[in-house]
N, C-alpha and C. Protein backbone atom coordinates (compact mmCIF):
# COMPACT_ATOMS: atom_id res chain seq x y z
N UNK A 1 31.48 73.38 2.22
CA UNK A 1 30.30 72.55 2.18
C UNK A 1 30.24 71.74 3.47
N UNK A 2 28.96 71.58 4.36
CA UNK A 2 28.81 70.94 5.39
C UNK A 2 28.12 69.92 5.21
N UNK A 3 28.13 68.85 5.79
CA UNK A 3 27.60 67.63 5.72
C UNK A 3 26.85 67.22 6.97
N UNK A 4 25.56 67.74 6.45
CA UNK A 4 24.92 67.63 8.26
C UNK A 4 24.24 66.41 8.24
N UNK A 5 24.21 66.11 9.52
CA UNK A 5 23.55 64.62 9.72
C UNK A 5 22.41 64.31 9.24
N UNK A 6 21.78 63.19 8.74
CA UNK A 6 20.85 62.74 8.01
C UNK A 6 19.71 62.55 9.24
N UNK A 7 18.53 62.98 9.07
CA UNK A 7 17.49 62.49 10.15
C UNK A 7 16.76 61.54 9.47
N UNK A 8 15.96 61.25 10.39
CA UNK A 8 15.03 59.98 9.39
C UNK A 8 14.05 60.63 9.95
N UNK A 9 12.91 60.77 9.08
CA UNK A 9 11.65 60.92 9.03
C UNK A 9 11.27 59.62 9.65
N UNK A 10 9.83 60.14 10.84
CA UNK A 10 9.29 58.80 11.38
C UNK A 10 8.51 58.19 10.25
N UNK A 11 8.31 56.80 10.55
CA UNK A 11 7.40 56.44 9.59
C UNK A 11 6.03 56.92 9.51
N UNK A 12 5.38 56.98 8.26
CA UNK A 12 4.02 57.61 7.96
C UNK A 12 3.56 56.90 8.66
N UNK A 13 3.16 55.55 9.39
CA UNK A 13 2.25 54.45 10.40
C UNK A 13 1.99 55.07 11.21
N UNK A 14 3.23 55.58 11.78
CA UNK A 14 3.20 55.95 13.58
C UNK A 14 2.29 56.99 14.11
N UNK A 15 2.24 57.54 13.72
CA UNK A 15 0.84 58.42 14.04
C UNK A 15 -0.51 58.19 13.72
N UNK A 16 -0.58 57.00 13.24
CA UNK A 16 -2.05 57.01 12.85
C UNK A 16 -2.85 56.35 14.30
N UNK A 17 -3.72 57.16 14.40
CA UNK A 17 -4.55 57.11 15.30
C UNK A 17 -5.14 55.44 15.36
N UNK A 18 -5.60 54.59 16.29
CA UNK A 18 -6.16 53.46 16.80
C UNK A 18 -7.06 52.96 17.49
N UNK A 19 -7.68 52.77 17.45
CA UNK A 19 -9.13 52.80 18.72
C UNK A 19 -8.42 50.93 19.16
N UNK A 20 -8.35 50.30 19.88
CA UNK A 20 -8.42 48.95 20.57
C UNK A 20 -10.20 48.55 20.61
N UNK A 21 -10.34 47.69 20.40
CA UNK A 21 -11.14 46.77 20.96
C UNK A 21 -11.97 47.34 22.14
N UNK A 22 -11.13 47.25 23.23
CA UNK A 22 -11.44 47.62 24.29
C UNK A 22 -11.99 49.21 24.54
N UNK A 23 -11.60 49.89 23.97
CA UNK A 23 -12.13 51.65 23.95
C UNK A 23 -10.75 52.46 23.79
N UNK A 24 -9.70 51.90 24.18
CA UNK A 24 -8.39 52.34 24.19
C UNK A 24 -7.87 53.19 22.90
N UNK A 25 -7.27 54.50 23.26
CA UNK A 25 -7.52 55.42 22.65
C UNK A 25 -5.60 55.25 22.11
N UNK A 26 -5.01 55.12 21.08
CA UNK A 26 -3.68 55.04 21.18
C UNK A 26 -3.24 54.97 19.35
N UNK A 27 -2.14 54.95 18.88
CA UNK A 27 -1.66 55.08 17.60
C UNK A 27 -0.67 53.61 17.23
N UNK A 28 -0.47 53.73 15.97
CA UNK A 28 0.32 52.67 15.80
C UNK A 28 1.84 52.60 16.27
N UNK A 29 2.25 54.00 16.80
CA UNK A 29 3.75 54.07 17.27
C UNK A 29 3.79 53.51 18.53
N UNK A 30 2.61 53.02 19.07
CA UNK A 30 2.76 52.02 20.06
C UNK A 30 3.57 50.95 20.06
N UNK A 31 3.32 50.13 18.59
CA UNK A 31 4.63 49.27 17.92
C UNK A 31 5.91 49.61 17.47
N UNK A 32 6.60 50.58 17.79
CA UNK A 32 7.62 51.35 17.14
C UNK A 32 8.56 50.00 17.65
N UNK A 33 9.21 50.16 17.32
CA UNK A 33 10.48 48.89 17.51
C UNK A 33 9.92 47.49 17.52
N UNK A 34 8.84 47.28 16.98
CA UNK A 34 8.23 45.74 16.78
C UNK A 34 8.38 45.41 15.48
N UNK A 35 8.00 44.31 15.27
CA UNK A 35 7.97 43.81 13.93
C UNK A 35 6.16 43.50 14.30
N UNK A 36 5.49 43.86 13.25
CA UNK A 36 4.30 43.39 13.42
C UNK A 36 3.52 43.28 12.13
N UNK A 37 2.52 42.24 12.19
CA UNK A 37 1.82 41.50 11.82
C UNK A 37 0.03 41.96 11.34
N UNK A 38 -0.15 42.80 10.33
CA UNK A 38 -1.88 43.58 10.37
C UNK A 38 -2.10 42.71 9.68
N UNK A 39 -3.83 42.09 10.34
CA UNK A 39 -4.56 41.26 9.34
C UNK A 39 -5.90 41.82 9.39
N UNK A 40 -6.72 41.38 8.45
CA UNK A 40 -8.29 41.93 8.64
C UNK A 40 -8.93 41.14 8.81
N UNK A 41 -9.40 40.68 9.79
CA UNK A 41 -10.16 39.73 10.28
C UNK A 41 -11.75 40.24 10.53
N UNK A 42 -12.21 38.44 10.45
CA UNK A 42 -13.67 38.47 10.47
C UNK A 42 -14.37 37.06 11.12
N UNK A 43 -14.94 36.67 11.83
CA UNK A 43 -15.55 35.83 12.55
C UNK A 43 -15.95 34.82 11.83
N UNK A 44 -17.05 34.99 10.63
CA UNK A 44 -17.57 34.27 9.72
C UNK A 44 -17.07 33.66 8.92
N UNK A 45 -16.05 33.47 8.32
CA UNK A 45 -14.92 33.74 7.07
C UNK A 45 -14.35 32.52 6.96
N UNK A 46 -14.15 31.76 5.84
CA UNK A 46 -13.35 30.39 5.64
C UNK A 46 -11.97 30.23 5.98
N UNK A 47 -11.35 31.47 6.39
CA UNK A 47 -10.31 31.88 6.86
C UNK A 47 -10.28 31.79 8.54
N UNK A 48 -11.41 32.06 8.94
CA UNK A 48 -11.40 32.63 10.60
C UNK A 48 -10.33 31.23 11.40
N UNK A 49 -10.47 30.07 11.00
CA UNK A 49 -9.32 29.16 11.44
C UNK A 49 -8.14 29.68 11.68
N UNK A 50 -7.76 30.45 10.70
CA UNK A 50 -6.49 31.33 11.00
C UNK A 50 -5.78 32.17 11.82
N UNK A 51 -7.07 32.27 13.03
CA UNK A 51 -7.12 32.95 14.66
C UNK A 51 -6.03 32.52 14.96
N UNK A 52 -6.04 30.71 14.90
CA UNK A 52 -5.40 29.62 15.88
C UNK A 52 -4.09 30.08 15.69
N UNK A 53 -3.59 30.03 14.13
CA UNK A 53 -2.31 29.99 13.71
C UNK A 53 -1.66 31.14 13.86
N UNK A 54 -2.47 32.78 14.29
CA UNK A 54 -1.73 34.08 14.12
C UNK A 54 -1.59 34.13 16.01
N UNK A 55 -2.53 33.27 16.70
CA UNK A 55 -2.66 33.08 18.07
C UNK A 55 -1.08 32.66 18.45
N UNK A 56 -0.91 31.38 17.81
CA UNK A 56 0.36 30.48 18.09
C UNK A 56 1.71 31.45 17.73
N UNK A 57 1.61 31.87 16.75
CA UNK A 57 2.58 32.61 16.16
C UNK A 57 2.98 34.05 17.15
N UNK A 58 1.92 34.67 17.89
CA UNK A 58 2.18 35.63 18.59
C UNK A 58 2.54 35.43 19.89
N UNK A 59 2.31 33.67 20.60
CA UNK A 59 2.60 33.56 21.86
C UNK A 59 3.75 33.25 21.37
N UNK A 60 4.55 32.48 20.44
CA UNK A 60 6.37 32.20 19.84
C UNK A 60 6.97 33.33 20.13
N UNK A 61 6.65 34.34 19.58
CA UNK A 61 7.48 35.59 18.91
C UNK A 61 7.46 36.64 19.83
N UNK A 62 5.91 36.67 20.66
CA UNK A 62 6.41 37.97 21.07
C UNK A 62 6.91 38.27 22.15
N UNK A 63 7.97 37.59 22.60
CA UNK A 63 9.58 37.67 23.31
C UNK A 63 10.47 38.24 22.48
N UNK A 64 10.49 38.16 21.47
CA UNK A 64 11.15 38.76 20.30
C UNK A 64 10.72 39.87 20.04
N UNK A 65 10.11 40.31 20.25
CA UNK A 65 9.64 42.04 19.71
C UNK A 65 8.09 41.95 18.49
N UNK A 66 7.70 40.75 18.72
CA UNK A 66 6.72 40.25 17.21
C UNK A 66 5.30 40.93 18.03
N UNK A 67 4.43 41.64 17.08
CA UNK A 67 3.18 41.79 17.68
C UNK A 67 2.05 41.48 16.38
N UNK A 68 1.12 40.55 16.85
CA UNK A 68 -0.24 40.76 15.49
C UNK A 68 -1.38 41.74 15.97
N UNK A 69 -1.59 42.63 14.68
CA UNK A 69 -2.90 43.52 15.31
C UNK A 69 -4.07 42.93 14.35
N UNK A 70 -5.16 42.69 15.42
CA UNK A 70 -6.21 42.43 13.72
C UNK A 70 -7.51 43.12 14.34
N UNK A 71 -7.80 43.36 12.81
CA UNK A 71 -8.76 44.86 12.79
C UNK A 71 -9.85 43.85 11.97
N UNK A 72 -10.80 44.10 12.82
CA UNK A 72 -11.90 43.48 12.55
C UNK A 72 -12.81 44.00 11.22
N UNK A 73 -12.95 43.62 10.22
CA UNK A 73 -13.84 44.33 9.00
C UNK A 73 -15.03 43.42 8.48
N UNK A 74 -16.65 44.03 8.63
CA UNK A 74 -17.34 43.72 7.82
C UNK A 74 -17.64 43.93 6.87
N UNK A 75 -16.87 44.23 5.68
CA UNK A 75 -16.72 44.80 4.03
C UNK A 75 -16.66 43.88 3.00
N UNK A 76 -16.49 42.33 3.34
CA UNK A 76 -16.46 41.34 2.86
C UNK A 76 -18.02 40.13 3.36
N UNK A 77 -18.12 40.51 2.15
CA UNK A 77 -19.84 39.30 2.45
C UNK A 77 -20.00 39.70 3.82
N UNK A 78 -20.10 40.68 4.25
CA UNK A 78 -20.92 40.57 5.88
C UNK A 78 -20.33 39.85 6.77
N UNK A 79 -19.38 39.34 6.76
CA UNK A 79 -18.86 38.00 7.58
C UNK A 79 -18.59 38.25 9.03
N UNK A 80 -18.39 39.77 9.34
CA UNK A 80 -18.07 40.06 10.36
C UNK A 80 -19.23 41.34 11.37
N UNK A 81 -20.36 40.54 11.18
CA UNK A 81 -21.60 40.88 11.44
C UNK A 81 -21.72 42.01 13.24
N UNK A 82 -20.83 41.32 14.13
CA UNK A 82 -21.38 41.21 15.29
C UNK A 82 -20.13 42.91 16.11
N UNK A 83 -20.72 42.83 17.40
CA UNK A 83 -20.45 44.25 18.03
C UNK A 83 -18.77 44.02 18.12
N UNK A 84 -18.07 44.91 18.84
CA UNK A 84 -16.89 45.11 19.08
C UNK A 84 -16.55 43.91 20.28
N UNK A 85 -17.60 43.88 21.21
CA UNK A 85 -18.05 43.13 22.28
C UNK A 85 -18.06 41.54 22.35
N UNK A 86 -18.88 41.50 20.76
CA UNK A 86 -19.16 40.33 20.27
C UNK A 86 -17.93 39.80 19.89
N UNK A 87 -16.94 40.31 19.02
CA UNK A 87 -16.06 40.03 18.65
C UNK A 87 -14.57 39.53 19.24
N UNK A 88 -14.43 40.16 20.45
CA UNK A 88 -13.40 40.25 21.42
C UNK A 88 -14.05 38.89 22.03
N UNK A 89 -15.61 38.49 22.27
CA UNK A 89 -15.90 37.47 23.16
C UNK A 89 -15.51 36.17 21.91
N UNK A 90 -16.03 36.26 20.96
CA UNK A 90 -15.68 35.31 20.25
C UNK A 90 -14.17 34.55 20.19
N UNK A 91 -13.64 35.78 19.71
CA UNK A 91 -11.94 35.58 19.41
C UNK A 91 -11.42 34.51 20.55
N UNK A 92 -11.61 35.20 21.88
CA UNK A 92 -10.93 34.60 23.10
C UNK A 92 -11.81 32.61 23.55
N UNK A 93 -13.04 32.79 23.08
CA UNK A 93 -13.81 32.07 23.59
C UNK A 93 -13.37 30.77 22.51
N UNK A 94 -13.41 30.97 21.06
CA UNK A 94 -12.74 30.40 20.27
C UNK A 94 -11.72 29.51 19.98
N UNK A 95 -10.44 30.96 20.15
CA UNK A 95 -9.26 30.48 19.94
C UNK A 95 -8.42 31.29 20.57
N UNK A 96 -8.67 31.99 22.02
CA UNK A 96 -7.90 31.81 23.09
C UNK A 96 -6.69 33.25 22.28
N UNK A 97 -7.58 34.27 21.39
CA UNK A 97 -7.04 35.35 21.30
C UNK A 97 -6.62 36.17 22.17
N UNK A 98 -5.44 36.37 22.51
CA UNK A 98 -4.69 37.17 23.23
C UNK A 98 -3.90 38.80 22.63
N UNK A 99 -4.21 38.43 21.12
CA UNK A 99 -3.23 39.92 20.54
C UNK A 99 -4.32 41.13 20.44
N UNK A 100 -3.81 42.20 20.42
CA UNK A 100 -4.18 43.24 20.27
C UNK A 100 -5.34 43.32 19.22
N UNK A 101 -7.12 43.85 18.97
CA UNK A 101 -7.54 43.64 18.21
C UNK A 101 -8.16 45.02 18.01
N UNK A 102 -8.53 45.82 17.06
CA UNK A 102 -8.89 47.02 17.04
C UNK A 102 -10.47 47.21 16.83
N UNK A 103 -11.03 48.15 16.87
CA UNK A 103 -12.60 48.49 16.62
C UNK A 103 -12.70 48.38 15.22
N UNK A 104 -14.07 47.31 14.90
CA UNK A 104 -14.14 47.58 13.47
C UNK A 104 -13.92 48.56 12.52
N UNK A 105 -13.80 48.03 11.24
CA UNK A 105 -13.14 49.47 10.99
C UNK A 105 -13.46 48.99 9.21
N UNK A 106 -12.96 50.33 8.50
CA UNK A 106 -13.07 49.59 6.56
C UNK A 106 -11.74 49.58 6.51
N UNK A 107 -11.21 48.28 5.34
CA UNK A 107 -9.88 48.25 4.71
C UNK A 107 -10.21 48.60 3.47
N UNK A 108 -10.89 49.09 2.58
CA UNK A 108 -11.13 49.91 1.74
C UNK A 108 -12.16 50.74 1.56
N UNK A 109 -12.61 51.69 0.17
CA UNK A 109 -13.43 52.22 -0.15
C UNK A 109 -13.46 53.50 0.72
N UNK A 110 -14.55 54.13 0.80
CA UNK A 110 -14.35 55.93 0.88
C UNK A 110 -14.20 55.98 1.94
N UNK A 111 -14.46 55.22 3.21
CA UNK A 111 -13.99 54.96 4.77
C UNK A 111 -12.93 54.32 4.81
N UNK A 112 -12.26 54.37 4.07
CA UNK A 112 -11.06 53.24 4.35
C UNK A 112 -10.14 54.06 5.90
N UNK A 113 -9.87 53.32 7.10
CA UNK A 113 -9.02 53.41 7.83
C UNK A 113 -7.80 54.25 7.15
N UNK A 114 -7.33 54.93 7.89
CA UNK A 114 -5.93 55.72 8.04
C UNK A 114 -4.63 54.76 7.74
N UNK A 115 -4.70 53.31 8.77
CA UNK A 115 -4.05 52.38 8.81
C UNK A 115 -3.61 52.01 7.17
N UNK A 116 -4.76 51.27 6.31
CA UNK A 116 -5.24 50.56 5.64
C UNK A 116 -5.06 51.31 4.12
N UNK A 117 -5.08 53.21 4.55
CA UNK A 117 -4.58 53.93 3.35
C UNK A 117 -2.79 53.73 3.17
N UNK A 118 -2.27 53.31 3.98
CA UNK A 118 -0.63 53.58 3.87
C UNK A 118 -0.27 52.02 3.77
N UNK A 119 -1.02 51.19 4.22
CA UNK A 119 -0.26 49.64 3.99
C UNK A 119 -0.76 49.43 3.09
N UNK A 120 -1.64 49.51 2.08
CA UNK A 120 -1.99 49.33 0.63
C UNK A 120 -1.15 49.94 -0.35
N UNK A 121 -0.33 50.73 0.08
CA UNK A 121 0.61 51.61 -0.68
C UNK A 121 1.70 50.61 -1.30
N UNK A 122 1.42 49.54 -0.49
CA UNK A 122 2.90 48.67 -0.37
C UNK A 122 2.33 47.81 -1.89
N UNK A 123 3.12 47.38 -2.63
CA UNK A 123 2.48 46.68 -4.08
C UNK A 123 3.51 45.38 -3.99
N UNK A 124 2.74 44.11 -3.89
CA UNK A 124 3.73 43.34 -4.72
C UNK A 124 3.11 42.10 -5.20
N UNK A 125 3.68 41.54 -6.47
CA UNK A 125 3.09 40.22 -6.62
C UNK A 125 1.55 40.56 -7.19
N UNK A 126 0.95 39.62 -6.90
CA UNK A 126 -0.78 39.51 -6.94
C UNK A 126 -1.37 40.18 -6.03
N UNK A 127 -0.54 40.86 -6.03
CA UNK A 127 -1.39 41.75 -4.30
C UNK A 127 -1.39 43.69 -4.37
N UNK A 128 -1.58 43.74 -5.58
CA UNK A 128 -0.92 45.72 -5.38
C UNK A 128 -2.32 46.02 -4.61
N UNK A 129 -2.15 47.34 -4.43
CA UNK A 129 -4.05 48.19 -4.65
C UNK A 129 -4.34 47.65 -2.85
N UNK A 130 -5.71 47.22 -3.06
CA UNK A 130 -6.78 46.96 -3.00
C UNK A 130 -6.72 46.06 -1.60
N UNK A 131 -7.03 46.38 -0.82
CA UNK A 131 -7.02 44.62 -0.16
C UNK A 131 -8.92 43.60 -0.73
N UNK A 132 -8.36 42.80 -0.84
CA UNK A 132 -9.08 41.76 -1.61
C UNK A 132 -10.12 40.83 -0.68
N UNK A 133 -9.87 40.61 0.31
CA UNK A 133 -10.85 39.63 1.30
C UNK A 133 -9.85 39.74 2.69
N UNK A 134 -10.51 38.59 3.38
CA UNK A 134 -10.67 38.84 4.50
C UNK A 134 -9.17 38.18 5.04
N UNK A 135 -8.24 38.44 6.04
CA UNK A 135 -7.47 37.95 6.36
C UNK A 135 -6.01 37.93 5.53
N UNK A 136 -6.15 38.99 4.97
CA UNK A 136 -4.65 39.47 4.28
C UNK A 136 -3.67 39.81 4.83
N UNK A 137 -2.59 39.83 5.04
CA UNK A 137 -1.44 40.01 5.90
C UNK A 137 -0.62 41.22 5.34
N UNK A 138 -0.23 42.17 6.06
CA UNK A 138 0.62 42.57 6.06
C UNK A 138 1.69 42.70 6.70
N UNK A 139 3.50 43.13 6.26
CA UNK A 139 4.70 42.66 7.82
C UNK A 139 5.34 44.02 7.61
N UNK A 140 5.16 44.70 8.99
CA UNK A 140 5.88 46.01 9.16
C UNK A 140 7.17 45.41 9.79
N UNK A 141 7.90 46.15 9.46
CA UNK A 141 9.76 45.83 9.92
C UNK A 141 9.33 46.86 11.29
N UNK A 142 10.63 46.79 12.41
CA UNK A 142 11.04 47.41 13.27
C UNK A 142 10.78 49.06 13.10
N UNK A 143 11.35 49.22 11.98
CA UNK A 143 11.32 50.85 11.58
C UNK A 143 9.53 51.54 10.88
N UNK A 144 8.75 50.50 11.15
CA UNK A 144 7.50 51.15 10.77
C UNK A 144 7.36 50.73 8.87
N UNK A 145 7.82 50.37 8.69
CA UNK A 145 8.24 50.42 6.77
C UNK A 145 7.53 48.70 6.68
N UNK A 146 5.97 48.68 5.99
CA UNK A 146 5.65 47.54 5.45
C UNK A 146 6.65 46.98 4.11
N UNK A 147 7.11 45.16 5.17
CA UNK A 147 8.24 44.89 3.77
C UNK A 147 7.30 43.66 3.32
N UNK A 148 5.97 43.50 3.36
CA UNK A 148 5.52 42.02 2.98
C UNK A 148 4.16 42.02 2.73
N UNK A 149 3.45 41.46 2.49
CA UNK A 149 2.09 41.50 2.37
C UNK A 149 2.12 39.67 1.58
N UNK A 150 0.83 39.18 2.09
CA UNK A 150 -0.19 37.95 2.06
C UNK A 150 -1.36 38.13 1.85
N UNK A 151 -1.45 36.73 0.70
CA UNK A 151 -3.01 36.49 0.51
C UNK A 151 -3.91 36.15 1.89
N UNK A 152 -4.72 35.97 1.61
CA UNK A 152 -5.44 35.42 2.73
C UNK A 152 -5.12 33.82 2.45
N UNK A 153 -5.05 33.54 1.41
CA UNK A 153 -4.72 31.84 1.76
C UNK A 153 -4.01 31.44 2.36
N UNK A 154 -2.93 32.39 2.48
CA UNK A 154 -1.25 32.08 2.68
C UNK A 154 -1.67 32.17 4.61
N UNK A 155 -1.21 30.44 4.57
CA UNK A 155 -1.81 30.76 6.43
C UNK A 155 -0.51 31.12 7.25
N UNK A 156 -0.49 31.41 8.58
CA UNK A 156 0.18 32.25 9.08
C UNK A 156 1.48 31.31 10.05
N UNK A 157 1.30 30.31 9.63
CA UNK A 157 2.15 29.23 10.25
C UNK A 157 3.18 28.65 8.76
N UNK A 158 2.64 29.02 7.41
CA UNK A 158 3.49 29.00 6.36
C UNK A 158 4.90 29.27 6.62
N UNK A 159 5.76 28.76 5.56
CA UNK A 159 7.33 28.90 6.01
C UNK A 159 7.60 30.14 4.84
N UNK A 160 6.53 30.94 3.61
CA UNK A 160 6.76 31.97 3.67
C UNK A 160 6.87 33.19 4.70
N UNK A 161 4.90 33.12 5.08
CA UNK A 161 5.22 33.84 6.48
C UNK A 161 6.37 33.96 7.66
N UNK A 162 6.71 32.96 7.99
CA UNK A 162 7.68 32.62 8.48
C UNK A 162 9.02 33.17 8.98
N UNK A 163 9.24 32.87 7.08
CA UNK A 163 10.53 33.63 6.96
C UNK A 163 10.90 34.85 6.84
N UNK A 164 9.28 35.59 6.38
CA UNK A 164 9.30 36.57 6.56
C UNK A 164 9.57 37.49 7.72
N UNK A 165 9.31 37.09 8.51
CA UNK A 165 8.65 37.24 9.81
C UNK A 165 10.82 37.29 10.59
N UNK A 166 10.88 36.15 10.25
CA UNK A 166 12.39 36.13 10.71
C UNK A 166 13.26 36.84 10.33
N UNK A 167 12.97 37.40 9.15
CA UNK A 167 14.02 38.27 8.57
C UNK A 167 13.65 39.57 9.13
N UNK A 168 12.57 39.90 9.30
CA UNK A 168 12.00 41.21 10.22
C UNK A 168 12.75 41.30 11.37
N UNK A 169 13.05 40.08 12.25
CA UNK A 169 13.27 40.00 13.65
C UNK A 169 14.51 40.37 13.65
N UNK A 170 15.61 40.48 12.50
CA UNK A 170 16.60 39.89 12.81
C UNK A 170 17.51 38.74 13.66
């Protein structure tokens, strides 16, 4: 009997295709060895304050390997009305967004993103299924493998987030 070495399958993430903001044509294995941060963001949203705090959090961390991507969705009350253009001008003009932000896109229903089909997979708490509104968090570990997910209330400067976030980093 031989005992051959174990491979690891890449993670299901890494290939999923990405459009940027900008036109940029690229996949999520761009982050391969990051710990990162998907939210669904929207301009309009009682949440959109939350720019500031995922802003702050990404100029801390990402010396550390930390990246936030947020994917812009109008699927919730309309909130996120305006162009790709519009959105990138806002963010920066705002709150001085610097992270990676993707082309609108759906986090659910029969368009749901590629992304958005495999990090929903992840179940925990009050949170299985579905993403629910605007600004939900999810935390991919290093290896591509979502270990966390957030309400949208739960703001991003929280000492859940946080810790989450730290235990990712090692």
């Amino acid at each position: 009997m031989y005992n051959l070495p174990q491979t690891r399958q890449p993670a299901p993430l890494y290939p999923i295709p990405l459009i940027l903001n900008d036109g940029t044509r690229t996949d999520f294995g761009q982050f391969k060895g990051k710990v990162v941060l998907v939210v669904n963001v929207a301009s309009n949203c009682g949440f959109t304050p939350q720019y500031a705090g995922l802003e702050a959090l990404y100029g801390k961390l990402q010396d550390r390997g930390f990246e936030v991507l947020g994917v812009p969705c109008n699927q919730f009350a309309g909130q996120e009305p305006g162009t790709d253009g519009d959105i990138a001008e806002f963010c920066e003009r705002n709150f001085g967004v610097t992270f990676p932000l993707t082309v609108k896109a759906d986090v659910r229903g029969r368009n749901q993103h590629p992304l958005y089909s495999e990090l929903t997979k992840f179940k925990t708490g009050l949170l299985p299924g579905l993403v629910k509104w605007n600004f939900e968090k999810f935390l991919v570990n290093r290896d591509g493998e979502v270990v966390a997910r957030f309400a949208p209330t739960v703001e991003p400067d929280s000492a859940e987030v946080i810790d989450a976030i730290e235990q990712a980093l090692g």
